[in-house]
C-alpha atoms as a PDB file:
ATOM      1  CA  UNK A   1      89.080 -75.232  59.839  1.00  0.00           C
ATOM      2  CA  UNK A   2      88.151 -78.191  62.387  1.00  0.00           C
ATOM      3  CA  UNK A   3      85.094 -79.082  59.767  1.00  0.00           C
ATOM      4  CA  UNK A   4      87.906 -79.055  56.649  1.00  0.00           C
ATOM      5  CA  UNK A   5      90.888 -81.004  58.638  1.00  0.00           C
ATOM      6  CA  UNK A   6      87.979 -83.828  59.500  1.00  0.00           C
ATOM      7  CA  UNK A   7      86.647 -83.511  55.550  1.00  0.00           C
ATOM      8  CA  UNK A   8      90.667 -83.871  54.334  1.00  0.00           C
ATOM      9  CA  UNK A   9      90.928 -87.167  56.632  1.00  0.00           C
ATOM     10  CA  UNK A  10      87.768 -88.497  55.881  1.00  0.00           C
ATOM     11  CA  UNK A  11      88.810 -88.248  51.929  1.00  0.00           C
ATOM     12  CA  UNK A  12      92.021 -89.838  52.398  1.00  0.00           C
ATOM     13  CA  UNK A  13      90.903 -92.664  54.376  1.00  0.00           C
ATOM     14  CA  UNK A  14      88.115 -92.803  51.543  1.00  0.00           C
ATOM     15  CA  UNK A  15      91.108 -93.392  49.338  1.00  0.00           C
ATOM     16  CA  UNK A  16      93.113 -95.881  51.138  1.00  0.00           C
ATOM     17  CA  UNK A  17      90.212 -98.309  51.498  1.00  0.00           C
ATOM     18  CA  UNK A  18      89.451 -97.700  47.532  1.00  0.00           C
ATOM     19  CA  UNK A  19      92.814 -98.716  46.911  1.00  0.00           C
ATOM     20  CA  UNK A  20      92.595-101.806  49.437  1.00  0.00           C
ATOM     21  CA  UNK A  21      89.231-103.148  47.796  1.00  0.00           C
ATOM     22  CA  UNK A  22      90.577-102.276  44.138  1.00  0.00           C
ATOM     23  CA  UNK A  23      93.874-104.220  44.995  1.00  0.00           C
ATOM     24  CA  UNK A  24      91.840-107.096  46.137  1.00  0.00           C
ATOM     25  CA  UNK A  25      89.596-107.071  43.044  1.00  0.00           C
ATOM     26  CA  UNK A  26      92.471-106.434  40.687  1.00  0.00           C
ATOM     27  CA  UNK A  27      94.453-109.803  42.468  1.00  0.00           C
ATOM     28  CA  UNK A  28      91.205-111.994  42.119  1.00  0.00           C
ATOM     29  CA  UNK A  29      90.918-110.851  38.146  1.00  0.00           C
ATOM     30  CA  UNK A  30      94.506-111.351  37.944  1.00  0.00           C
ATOM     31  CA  UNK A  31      94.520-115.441  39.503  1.00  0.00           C
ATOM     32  CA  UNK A  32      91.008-115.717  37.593  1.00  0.00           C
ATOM     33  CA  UNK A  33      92.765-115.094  34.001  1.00  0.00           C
ATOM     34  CA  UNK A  34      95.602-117.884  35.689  1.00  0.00           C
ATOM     35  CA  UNK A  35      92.814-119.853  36.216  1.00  0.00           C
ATOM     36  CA  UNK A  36      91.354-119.407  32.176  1.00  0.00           C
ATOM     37  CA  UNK A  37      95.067-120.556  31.030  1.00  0.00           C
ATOM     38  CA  UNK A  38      97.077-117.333  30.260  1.00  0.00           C
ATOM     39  CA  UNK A  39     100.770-117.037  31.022  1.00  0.00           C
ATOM     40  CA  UNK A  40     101.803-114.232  32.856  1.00  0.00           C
ATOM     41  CA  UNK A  41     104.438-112.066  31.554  1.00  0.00           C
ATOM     42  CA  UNK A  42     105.414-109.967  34.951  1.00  0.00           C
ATOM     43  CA  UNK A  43     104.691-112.438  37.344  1.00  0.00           C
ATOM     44  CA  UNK A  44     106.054-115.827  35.750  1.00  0.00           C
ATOM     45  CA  UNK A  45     106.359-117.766  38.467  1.00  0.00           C
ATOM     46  CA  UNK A  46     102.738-117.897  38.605  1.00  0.00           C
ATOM     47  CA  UNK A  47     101.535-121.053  36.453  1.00  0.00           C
ATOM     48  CA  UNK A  48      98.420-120.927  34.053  1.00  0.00           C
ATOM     49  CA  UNK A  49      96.323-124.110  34.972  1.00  0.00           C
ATOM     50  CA  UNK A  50      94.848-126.100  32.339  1.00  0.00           C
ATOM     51  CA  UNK A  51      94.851-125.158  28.581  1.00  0.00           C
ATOM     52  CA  UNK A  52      97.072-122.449  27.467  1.00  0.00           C
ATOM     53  CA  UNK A  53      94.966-119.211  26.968  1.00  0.00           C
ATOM     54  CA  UNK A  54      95.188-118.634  22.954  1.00  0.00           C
ATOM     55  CA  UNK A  55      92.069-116.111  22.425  1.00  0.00           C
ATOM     56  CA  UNK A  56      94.269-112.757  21.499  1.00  0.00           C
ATOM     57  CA  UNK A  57      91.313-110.943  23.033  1.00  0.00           C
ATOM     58  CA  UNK A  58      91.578-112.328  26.492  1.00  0.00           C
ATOM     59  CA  UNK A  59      95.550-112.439  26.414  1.00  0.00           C
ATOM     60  CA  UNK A  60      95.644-108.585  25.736  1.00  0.00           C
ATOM     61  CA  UNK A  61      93.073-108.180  28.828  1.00  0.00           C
ATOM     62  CA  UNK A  62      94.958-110.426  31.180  1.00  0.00           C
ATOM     63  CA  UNK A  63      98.049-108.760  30.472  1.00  0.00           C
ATOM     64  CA  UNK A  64      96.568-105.360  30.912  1.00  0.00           C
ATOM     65  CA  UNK A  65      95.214-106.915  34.220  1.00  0.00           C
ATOM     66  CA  UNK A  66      98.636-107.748  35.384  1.00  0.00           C
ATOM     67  CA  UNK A  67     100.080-104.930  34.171  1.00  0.00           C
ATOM     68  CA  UNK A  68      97.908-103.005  36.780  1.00  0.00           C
ATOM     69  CA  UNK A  69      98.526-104.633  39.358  1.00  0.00           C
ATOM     70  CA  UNK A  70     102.049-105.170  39.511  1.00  0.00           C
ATOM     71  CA  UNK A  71     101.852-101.016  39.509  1.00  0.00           C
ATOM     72  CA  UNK A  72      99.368-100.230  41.616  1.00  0.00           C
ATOM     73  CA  UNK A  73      98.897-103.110  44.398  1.00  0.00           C
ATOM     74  CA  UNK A  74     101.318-105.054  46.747  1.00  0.00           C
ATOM     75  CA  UNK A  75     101.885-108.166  45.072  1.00  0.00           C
ATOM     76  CA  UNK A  76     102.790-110.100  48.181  1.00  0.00           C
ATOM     77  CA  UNK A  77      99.223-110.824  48.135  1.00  0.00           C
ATOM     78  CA  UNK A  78     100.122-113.198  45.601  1.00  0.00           C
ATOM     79  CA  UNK A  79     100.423-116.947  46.656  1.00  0.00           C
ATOM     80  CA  UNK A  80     102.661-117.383  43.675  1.00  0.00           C
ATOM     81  CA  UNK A  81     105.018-115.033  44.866  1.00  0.00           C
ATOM     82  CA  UNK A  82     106.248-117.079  47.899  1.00  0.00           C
ATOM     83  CA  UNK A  83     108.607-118.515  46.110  1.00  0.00           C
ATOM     84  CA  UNK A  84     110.847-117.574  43.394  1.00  0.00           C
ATOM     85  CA  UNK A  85     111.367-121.145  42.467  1.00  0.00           C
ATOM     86  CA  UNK A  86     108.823-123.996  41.876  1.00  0.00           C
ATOM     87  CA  UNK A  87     109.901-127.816  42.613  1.00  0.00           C
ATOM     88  CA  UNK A  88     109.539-129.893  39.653  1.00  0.00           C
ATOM     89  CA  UNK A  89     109.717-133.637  39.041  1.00  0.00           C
ATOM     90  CA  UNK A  90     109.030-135.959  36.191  1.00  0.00           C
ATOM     91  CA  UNK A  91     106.274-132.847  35.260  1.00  0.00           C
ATOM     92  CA  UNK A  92     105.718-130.481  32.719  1.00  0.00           C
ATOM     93  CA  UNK A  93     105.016-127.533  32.767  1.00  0.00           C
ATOM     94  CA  UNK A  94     102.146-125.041  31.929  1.00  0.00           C
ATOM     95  CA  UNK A  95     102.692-123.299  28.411  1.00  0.00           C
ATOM     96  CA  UNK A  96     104.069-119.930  28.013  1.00  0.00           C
ATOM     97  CA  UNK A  97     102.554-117.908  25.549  1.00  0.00           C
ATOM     98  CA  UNK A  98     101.636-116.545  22.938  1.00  0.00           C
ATOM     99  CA  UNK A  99     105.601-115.384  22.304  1.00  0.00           C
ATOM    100  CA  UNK A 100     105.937-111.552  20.952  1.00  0.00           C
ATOM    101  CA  UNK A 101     108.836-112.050  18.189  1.00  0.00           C
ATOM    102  CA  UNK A 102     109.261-115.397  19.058  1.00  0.00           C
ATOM    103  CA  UNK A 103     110.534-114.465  22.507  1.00  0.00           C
ATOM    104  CA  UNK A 104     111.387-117.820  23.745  1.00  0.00           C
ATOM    105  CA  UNK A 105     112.346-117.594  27.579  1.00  0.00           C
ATOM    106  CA  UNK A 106     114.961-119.111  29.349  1.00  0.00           C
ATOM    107  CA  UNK A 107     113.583-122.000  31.922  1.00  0.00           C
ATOM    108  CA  UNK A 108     116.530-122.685  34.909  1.00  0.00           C
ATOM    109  CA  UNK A 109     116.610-125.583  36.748  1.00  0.00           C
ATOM    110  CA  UNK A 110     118.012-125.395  40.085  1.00  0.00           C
ATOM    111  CA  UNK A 111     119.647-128.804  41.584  1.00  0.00           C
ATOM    112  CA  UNK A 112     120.357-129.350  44.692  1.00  0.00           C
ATOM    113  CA  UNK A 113     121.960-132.232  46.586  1.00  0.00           C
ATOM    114  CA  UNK A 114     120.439-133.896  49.295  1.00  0.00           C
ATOM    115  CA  UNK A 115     122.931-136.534  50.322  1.00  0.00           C
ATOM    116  CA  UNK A 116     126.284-137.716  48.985  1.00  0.00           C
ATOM    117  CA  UNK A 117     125.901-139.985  45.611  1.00  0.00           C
ATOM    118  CA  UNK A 118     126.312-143.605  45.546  1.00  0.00           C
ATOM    119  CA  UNK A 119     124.490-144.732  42.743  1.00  0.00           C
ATOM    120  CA  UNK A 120     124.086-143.933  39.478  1.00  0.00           C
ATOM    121  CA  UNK A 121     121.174-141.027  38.489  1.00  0.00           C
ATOM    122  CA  UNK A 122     119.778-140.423  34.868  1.00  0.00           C
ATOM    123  CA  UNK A 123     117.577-137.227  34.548  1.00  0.00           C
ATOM    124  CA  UNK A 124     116.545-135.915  31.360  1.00  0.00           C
ATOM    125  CA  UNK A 125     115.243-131.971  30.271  1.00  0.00           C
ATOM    126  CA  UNK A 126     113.355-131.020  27.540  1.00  0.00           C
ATOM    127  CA  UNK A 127     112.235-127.492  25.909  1.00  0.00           C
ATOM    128  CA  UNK A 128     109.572-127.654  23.679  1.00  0.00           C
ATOM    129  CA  UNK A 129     108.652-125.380  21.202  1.00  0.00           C
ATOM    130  CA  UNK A 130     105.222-125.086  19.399  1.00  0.00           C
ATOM    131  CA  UNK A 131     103.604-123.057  16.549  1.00  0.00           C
ATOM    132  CA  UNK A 132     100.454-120.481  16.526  1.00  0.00           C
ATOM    133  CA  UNK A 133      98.336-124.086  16.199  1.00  0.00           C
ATOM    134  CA  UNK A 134      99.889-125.570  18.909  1.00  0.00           C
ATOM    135  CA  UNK A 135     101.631-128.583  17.428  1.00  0.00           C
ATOM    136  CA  UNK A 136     105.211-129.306  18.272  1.00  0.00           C
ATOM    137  CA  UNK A 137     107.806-127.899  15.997  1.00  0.00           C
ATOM    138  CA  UNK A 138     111.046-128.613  17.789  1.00  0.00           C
ATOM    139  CA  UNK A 139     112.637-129.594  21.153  1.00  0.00           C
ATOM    140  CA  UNK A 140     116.089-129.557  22.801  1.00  0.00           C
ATOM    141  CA  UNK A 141     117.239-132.156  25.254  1.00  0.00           C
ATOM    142  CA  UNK A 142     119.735-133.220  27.759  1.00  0.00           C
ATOM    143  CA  UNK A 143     120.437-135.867  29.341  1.00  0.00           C
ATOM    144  CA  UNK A 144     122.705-136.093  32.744  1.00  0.00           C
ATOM    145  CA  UNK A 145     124.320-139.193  33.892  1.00  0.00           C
ATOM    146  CA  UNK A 146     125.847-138.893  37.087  1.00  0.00           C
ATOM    147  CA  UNK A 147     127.523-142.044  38.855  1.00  0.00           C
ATOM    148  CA  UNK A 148     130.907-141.818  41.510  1.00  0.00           C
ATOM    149  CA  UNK A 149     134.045-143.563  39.304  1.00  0.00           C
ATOM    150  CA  UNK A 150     136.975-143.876  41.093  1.00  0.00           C
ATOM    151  CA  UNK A 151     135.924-141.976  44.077  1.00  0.00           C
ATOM    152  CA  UNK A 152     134.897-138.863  42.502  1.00  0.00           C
ATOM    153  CA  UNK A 153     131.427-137.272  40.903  1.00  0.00           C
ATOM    154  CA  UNK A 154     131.049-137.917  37.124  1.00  0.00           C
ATOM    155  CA  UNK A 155     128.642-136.009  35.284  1.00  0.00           C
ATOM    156  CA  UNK A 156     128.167-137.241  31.350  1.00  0.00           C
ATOM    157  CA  UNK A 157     126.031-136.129  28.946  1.00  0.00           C
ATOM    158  CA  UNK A 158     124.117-135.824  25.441  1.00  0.00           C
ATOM    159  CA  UNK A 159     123.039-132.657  24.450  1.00  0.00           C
ATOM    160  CA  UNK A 160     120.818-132.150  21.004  1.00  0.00           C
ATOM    161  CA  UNK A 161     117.900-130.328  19.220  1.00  0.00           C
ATOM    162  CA  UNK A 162     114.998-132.155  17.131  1.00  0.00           C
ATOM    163  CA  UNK A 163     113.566-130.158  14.577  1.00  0.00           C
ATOM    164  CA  UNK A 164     109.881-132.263  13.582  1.00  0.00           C
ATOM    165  CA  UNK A 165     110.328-133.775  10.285  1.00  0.00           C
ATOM    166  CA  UNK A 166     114.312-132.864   9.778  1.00  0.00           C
ATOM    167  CA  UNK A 167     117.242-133.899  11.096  1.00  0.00           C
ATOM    168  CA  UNK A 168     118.177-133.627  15.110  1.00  0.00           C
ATOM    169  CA  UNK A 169     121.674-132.449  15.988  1.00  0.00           C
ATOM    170  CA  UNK A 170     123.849-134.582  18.568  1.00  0.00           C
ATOM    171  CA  UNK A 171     126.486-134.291  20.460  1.00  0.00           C
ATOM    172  CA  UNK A 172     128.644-137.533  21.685  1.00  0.00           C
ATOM    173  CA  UNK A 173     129.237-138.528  24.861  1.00  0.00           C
ATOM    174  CA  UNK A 174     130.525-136.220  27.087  1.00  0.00           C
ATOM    175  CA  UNK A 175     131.604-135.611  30.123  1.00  0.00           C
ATOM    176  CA  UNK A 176     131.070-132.757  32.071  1.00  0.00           C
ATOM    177  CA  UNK A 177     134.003-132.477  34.301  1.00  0.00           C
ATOM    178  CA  UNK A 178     133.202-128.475  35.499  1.00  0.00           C
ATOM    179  CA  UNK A 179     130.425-130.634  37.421  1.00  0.00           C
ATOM    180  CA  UNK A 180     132.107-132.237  40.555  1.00  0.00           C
ATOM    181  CA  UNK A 181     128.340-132.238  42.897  1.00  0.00           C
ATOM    182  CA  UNK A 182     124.849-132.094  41.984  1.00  0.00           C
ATOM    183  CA  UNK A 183     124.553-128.369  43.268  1.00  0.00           C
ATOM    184  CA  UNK A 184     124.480-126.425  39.418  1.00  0.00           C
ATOM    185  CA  UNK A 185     121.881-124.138  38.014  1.00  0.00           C
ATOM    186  CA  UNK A 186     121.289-125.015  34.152  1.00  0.00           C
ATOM    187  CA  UNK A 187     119.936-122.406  31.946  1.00  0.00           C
ATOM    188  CA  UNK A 188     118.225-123.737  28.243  1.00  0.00           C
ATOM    189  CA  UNK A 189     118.281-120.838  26.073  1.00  0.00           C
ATOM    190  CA  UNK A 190     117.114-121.966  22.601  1.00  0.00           C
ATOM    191  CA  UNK A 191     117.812-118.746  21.263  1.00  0.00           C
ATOM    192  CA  UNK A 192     121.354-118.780  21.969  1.00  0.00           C
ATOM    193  CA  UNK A 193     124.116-120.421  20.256  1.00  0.00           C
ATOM    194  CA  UNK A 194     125.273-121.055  23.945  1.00  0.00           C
ATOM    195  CA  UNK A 195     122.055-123.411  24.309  1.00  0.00           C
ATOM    196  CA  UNK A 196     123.134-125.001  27.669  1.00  0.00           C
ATOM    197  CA  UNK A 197     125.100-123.240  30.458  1.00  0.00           C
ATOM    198  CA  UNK A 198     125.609-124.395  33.753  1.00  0.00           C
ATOM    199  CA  UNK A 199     126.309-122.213  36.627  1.00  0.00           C
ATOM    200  CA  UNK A 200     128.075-124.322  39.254  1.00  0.00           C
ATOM    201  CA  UNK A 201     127.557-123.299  43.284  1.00  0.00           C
ATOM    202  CA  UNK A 202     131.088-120.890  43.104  1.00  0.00           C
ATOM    203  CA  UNK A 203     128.886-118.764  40.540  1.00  0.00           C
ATOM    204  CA  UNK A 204     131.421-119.663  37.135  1.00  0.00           C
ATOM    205  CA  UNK A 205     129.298-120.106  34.112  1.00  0.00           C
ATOM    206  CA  UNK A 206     130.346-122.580  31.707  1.00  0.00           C
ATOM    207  CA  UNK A 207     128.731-123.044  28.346  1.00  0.00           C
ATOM    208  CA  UNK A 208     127.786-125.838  25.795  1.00  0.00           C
ATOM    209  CA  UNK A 209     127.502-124.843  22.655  1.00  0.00           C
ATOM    210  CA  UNK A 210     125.002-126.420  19.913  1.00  0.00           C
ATOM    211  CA  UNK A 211     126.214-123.610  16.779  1.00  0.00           C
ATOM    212  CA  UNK A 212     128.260-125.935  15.129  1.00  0.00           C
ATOM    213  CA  UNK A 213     125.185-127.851  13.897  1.00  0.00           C
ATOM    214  CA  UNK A 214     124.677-128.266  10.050  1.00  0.00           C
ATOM    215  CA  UNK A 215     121.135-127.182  10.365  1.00  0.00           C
ATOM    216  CA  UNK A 216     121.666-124.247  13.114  1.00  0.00           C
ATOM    217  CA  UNK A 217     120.081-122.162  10.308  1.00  0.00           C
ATOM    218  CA  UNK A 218     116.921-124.965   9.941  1.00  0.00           C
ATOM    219  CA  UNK A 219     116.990-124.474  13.976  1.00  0.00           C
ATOM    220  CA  UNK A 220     116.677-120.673  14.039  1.00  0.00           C
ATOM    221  CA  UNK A 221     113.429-121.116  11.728  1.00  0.00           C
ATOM    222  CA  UNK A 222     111.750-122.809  14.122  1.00  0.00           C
ATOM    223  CA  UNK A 223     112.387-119.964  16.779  1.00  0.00           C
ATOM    224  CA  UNK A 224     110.818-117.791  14.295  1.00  0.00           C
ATOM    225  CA  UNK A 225     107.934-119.594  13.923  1.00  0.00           C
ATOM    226  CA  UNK A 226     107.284-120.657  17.423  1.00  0.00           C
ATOM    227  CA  UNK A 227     104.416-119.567  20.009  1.00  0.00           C
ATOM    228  CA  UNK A 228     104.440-121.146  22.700  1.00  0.00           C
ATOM    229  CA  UNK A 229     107.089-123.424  24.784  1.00  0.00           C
ATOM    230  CA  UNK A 230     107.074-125.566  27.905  1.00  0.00           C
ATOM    231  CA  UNK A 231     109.540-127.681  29.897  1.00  0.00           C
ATOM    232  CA  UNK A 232     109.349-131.679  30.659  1.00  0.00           C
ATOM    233  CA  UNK A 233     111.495-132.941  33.357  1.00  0.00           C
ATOM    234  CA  UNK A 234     111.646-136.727  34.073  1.00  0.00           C
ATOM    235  CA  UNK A 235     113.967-139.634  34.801  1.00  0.00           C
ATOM    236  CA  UNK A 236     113.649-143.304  34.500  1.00  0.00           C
ATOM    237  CA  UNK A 237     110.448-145.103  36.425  1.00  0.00           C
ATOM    238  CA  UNK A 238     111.050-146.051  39.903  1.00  0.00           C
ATOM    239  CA  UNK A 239     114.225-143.974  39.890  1.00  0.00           C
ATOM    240  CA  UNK A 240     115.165-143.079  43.308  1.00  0.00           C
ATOM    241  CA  UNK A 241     116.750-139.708  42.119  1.00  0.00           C
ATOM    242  CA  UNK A 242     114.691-137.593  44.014  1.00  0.00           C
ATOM    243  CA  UNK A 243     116.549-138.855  47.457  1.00  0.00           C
ATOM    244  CA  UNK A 244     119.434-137.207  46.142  1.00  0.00           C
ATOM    245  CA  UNK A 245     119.049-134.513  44.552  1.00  0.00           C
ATOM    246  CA  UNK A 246     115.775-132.307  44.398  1.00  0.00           C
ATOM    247  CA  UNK A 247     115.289-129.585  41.508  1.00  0.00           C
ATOM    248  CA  UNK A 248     113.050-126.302  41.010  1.00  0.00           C
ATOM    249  CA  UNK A 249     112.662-124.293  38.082  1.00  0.00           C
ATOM    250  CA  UNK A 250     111.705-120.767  36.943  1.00  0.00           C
ATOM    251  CA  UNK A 251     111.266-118.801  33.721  1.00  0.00           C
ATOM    252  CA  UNK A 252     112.890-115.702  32.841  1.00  0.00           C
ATOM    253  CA  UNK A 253     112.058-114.060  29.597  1.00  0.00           C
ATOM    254  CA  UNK A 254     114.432-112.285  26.425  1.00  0.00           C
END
């Protein structure tokens, strides 16, 4: 009995440290196929480095690779995982992709304000979309403008879609009075006829909508044919934005 009770533990423990040295090989395959470009579709707040991974092959083994550990490991071993949101500042970044059905994800900035505004701050997002070759097909964009007039926080705008060798869609200027601080979360959904909706800090979404576009239907075949996409955010040079209001981003998909 003694002889099978020591057999029992010495299989178990057998087991655990399998499952230890398997999780640690499973997390260095995972961060190597980050490494070799591919865009993770569990754990997106881990970023590809360099060029986007495009060989179906290696996508459909990276994502099997992630797959497996997500179940079978404890992901805190990820550095990635740290935190939910990644800083960003006049950057891109990394390509997500390839898209199943033209998935496009969502990419949410996060702003945050460091000290009161006195001056006036341009920042300006872009989502890019690209095709199976990777050349650019389309793009939204919005610009902010926020300044203090008479006292109190102004946020205008311009909000629009470029479609490559067509016709863009633009809004006029407008003025984004829901916004009274720089502490909003912004959501770009390209798929949505709610492209733009800003979440302000008392958790009320309000939406601006791009549908009324003459070539919303021109629009929605780009989505069908895109691949990949990737955010740019930047501002003006030698802004001094950044001492007042800091952003992060993350990626959630459809």
């Amino acid at each position: 009995m003694n002889m099978l009770r020591l057999s029992l533990s010495v299989l178990v423990l057998a087991i655990v440290l399998e499952a230890g040295i398997s999780c640690k090989k499973r997390a260095k395959k995972f961060n190597k196929c980050l490494e070799n470009g591919y865009s993770p579709k569990i754990f997106t707040n881990c970023q590809a480095e360099g060029e986007a991974m495009t060989v179906k092959r290696k996508i459909k083994k990276c994502t099997r690779a992630e797959k497996k550990f997500s179940k079978l490991c404890d992901t805190d071993s990820l550095e990635c995982q740290s935190n939910e949101w990644t800083p960003i500042f006049n950057a891109t970044t990394s390509k997500f992709g390839p898209l199943e059905g033209s998935k496009v994800p969502d990419f949410i900035v996060k702003f945050t304000q460091e000290k009161e505004v006195n001056n006036s701050l341009y920042y300006s997002q872009e989502v890019r979309l690209y095709n199976a070759a990777g050349e650019r097909i389309g793009s939204t964009n919005f610009i902010q403008y926020a300044k203090i007039k008479e006292g109190q926080f102004t946020m205008n705008a311009y909000k629009r879609y470029y479609i490559e060798g067509a016709n863009s869609c633009q809004s006029g200027y407008l003025t984004l009075d829901y916004l009274t601080d720089y502490n909003f979360e912004m959501r770009t959904s390209v798929t949505q006829a709610d492209m733009f909706q800003f979440t302000t800090s008392d958790g009320v979404v309000h939406n601006e909508d791009m549908s009324y576009c003459n070539n919303y239907s021109a629009w929605q075949d780009v989505l069908s044919r895109t691949e990949y996409a990737d955010m740019k955010m930047y501002t003006s040079t030698g802004s001094d934005i950044a001492d007042y209001v800091t952003a992060e981003y993350k990626v959630e998909e459809n």
